[in-house]
C-alpha atoms as a PDB file:
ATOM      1  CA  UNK A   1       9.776 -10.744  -2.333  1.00  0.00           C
ATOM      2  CA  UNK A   2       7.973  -8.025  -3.305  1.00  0.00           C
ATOM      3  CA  UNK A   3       6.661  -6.619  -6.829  1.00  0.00           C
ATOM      4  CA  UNK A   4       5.447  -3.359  -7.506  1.00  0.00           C
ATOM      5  CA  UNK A   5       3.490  -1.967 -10.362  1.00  0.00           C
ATOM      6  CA  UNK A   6       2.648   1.266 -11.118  1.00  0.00           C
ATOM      7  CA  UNK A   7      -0.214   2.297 -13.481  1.00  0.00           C
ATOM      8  CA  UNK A   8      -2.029   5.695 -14.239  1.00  0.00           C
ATOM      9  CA  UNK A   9      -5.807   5.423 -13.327  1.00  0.00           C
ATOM     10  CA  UNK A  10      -8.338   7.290 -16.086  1.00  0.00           C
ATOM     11  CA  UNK A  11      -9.052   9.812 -12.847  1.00  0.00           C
ATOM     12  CA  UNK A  12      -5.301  11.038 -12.300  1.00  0.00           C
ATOM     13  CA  UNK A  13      -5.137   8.654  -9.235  1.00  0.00           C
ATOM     14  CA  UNK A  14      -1.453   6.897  -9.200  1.00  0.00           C
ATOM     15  CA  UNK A  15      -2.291   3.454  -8.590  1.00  0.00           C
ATOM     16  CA  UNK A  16       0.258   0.892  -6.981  1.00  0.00           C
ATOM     17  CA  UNK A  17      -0.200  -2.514  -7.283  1.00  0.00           C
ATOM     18  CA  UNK A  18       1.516  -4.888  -4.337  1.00  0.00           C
ATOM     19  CA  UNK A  19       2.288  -8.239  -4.519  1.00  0.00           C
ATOM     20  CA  UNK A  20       4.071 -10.615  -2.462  1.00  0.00           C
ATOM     21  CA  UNK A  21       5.237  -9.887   0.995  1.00  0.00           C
ATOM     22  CA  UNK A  22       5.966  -6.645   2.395  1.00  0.00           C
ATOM     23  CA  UNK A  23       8.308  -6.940   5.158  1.00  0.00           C
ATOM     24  CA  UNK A  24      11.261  -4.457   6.570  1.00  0.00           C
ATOM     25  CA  UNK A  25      13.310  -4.653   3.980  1.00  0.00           C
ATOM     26  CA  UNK A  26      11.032  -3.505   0.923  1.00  0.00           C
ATOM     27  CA  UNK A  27       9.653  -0.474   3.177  1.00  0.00           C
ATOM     28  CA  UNK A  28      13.019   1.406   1.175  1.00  0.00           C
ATOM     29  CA  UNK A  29      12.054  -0.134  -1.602  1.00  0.00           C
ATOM     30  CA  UNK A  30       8.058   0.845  -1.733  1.00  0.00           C
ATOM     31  CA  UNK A  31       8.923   4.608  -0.313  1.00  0.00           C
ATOM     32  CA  UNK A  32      10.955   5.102  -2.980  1.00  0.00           C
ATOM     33  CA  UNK A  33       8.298   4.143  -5.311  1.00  0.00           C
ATOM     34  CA  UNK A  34       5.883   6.340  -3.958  1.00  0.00           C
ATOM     35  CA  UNK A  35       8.313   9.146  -4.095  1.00  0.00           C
ATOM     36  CA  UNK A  36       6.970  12.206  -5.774  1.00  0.00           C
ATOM     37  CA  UNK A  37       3.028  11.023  -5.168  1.00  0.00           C
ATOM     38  CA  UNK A  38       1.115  12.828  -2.600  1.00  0.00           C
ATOM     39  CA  UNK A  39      -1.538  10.574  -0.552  1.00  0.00           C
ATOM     40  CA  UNK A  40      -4.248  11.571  -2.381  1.00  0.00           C
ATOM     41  CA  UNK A  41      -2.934  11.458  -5.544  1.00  0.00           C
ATOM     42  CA  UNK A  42      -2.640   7.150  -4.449  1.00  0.00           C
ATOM     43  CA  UNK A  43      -4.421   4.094  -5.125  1.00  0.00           C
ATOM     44  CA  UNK A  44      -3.354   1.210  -3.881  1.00  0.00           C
ATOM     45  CA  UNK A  45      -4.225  -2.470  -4.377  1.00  0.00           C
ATOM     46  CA  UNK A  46      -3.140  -4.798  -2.042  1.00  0.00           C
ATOM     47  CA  UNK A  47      -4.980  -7.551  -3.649  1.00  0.00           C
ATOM     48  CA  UNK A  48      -2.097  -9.670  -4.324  1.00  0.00           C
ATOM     49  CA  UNK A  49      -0.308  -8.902  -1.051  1.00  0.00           C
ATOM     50  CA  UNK A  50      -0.116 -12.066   0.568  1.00  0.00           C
ATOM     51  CA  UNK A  51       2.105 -11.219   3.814  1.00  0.00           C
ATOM     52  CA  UNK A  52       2.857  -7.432   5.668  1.00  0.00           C
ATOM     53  CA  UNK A  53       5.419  -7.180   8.823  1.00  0.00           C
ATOM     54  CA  UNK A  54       3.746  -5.258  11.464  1.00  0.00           C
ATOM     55  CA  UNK A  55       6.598  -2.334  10.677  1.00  0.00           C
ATOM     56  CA  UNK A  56       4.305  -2.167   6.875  1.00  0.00           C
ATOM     57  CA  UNK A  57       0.859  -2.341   8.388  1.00  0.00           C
ATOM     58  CA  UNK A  58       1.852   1.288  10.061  1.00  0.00           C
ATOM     59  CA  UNK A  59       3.169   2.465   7.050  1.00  0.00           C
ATOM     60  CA  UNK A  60       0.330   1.819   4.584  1.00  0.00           C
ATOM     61  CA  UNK A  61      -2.135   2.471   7.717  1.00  0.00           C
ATOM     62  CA  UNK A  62      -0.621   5.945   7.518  1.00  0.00           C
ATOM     63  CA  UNK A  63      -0.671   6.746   3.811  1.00  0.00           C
ATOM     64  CA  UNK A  64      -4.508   5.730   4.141  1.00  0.00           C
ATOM     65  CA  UNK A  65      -5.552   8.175   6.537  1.00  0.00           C
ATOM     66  CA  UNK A  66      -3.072  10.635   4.811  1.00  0.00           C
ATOM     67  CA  UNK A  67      -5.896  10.534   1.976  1.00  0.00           C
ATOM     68  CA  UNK A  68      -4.721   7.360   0.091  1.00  0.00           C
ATOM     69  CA  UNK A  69      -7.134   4.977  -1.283  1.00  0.00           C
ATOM     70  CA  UNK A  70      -7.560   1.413  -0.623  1.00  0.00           C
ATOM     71  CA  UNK A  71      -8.578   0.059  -4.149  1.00  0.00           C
ATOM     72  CA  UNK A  72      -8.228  -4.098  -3.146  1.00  0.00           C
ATOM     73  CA  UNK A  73      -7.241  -5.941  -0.562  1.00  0.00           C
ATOM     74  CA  UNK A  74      -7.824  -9.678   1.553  1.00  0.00           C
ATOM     75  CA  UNK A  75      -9.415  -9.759   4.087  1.00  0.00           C
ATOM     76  CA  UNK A  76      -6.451 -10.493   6.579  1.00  0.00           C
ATOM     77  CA  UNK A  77      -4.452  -7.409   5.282  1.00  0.00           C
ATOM     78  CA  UNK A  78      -7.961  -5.095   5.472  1.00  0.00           C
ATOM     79  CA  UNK A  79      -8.302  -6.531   9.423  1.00  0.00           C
ATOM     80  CA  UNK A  80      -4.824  -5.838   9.983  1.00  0.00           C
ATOM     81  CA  UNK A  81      -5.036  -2.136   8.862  1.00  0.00           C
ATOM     82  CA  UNK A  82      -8.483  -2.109  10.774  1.00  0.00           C
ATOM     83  CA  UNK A  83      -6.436  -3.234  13.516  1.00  0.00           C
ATOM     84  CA  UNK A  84      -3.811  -0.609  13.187  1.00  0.00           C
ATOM     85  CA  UNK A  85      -6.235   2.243  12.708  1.00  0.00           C
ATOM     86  CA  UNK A  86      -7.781   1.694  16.637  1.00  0.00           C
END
């Protein structure tokens, strides 16, 4: 299951709080939430992310080097994106 919070950050930033697990089936669901955002207008905390299917990893590895920024996150979901990004 996966929850997702939006909130406006004081320096226009769009941030997007994650929590739960992010697996195939809630890709739909989070692209559709970040519909209208470009990368750099994104924040992203993946604090509270406690699981990410390999499928995810790309897709938030992506919108990072697309210019969105990494606010929070574990350590296992920060190796896995270090991971991703070699």
């Amino acid at each position: 299951m996966l929850r997702i919070t939006k909130l406006e950050a004081p320096d226009g930033r769009v941030v997007f709080h994650l929590e739960g697990r992010l697996t195939l089936p809630e890709l739909p669901i989070l692209n559709a939430s970040l519909a209208g955002c470009t990368p750099a207008e994104l924040a992203l905390d993946l604090s509270r992310l406690r699981w990410i299917a390999a499928s995810a990893v790309a897709t938030l590895s992506d919108l990072i080097h697309a210019g969105a920024w990494l606010v929070a996150c574990s350590p296992f979901i920060e190796q896995l994106l270090s991971s991703e990004a070699r």
